[in-house]
PDB file of N, CA and C in Angstrom:
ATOM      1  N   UNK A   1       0.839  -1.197   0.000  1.00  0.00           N
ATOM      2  CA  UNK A   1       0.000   0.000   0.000  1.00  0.00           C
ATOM      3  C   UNK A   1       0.880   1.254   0.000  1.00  0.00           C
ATOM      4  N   UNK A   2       1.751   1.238   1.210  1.00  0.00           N
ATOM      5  CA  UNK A   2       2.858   2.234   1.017  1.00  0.00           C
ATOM      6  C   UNK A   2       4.189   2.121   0.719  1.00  0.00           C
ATOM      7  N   UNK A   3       3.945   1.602  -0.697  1.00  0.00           N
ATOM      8  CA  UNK A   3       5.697   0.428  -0.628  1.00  0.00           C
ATOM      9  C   UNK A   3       6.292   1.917  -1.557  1.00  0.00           C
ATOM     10  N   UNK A   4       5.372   2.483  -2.254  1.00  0.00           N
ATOM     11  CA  UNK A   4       6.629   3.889  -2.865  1.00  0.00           C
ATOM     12  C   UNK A   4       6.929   4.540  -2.174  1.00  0.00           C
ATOM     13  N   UNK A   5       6.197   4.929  -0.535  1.00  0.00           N
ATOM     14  CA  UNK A   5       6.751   5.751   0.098  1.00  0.00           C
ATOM     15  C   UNK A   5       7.614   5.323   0.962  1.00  0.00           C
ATOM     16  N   UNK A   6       7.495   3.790   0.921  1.00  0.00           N
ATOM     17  CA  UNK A   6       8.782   3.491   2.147  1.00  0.00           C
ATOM     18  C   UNK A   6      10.021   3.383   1.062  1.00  0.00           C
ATOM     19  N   UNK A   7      10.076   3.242  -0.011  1.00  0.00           N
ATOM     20  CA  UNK A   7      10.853   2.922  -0.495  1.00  0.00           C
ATOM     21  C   UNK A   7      11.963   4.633  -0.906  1.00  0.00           C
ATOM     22  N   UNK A   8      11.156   5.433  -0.971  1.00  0.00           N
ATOM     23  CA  UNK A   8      11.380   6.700  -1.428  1.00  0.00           C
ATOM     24  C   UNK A   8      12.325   6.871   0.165  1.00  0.00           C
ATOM     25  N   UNK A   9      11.194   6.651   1.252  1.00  0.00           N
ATOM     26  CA  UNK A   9      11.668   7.461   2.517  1.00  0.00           C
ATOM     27  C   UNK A   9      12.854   6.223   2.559  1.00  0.00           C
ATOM     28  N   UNK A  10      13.198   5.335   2.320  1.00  0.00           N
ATOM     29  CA  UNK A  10      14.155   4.472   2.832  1.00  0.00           C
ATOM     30  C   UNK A  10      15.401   5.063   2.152  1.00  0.00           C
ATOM     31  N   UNK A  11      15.286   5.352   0.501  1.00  0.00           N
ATOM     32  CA  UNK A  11      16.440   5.821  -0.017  1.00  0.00           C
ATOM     33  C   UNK A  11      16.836   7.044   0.200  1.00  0.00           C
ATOM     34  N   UNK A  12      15.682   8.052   0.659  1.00  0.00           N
ATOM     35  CA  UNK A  12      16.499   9.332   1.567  1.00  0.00           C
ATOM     36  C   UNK A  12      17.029   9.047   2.539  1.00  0.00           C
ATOM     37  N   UNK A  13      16.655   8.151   3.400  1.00  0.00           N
ATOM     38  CA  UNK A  13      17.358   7.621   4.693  1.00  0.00           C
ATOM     39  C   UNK A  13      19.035   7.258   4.492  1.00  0.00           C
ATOM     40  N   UNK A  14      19.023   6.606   3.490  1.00  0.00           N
ATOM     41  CA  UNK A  14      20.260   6.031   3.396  1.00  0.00           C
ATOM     42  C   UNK A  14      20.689   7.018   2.525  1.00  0.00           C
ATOM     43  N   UNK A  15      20.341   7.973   1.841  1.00  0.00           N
ATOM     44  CA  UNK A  15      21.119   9.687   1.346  1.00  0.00           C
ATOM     45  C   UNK A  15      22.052  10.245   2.632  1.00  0.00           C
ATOM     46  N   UNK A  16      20.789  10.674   3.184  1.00  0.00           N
ATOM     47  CA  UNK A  16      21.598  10.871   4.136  1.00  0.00           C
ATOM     48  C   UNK A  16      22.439  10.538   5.239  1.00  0.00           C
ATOM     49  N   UNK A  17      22.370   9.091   5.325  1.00  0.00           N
ATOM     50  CA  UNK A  17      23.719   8.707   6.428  1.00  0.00           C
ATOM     51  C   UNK A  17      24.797   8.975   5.110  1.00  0.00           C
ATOM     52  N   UNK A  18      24.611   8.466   4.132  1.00  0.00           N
ATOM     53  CA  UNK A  18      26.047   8.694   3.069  1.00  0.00           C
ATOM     54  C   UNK A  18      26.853  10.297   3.486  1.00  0.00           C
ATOM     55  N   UNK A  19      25.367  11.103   3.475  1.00  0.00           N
ATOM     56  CA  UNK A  19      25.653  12.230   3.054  1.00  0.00           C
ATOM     57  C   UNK A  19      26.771  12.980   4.493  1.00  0.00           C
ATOM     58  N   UNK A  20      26.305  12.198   5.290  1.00  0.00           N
ATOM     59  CA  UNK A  20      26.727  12.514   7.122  1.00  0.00           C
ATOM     60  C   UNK A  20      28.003  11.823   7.311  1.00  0.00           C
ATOM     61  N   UNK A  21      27.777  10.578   6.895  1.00  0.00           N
ATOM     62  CA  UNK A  21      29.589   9.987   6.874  1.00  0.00           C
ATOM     63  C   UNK A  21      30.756  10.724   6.062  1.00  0.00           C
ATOM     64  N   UNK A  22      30.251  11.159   4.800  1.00  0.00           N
ATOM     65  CA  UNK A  22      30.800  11.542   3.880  1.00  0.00           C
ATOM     66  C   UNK A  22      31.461  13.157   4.838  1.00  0.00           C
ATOM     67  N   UNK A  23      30.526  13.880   5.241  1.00  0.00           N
ATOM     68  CA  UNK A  23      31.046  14.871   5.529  1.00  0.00           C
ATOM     69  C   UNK A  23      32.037  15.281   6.740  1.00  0.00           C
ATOM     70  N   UNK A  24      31.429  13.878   7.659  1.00  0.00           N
ATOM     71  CA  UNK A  24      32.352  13.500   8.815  1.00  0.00           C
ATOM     72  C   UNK A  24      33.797  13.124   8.032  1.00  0.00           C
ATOM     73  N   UNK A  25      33.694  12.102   7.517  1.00  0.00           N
ATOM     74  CA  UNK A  25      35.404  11.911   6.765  1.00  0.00           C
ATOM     75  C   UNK A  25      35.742  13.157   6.203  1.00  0.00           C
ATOM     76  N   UNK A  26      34.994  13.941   5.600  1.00  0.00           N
ATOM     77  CA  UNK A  26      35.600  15.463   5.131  1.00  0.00           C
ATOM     78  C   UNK A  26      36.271  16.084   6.109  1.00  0.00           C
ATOM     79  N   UNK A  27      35.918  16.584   7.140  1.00  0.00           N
ATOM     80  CA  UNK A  27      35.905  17.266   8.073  1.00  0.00           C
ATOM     81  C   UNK A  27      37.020  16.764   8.797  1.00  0.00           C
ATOM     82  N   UNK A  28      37.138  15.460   9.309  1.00  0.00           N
ATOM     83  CA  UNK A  28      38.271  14.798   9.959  1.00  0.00           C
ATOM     84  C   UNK A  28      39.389  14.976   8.945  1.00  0.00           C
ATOM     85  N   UNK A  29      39.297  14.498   8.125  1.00  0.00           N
ATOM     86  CA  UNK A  29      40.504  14.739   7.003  1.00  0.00           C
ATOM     87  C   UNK A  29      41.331  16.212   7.183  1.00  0.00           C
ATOM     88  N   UNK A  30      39.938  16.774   6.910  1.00  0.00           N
ATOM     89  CA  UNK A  30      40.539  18.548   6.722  1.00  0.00           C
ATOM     90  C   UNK A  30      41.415  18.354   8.244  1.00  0.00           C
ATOM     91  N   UNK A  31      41.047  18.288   9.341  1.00  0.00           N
ATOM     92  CA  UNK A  31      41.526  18.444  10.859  1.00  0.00           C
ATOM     93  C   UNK A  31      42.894  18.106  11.071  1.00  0.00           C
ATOM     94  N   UNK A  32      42.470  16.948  10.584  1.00  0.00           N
ATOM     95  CA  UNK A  32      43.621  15.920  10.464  1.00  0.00           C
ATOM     96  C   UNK A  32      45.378  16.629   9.553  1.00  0.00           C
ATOM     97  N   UNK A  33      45.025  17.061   8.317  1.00  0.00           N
ATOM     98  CA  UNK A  33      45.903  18.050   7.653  1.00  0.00           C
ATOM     99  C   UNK A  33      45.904  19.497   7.832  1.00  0.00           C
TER     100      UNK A  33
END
């Protein structure tokens, strides 16, 4: 019944942890050098 919206909300979900790890390793990196 709500399989496009879980599916939609699932792949923003997992956008954004990418998007949060991604910027954490940015950030540490930058610190880091």
């Amino acid at each position: 019944m709500h399989s496009r919206w879980l599916s939609g909300n699932f792949v923003s979900t997992i956008g954004a942890i990418i998007l949060i790890a991604v910027v954490n390793l940015f950030q540490h990196g930058k610190k880091r050098s």
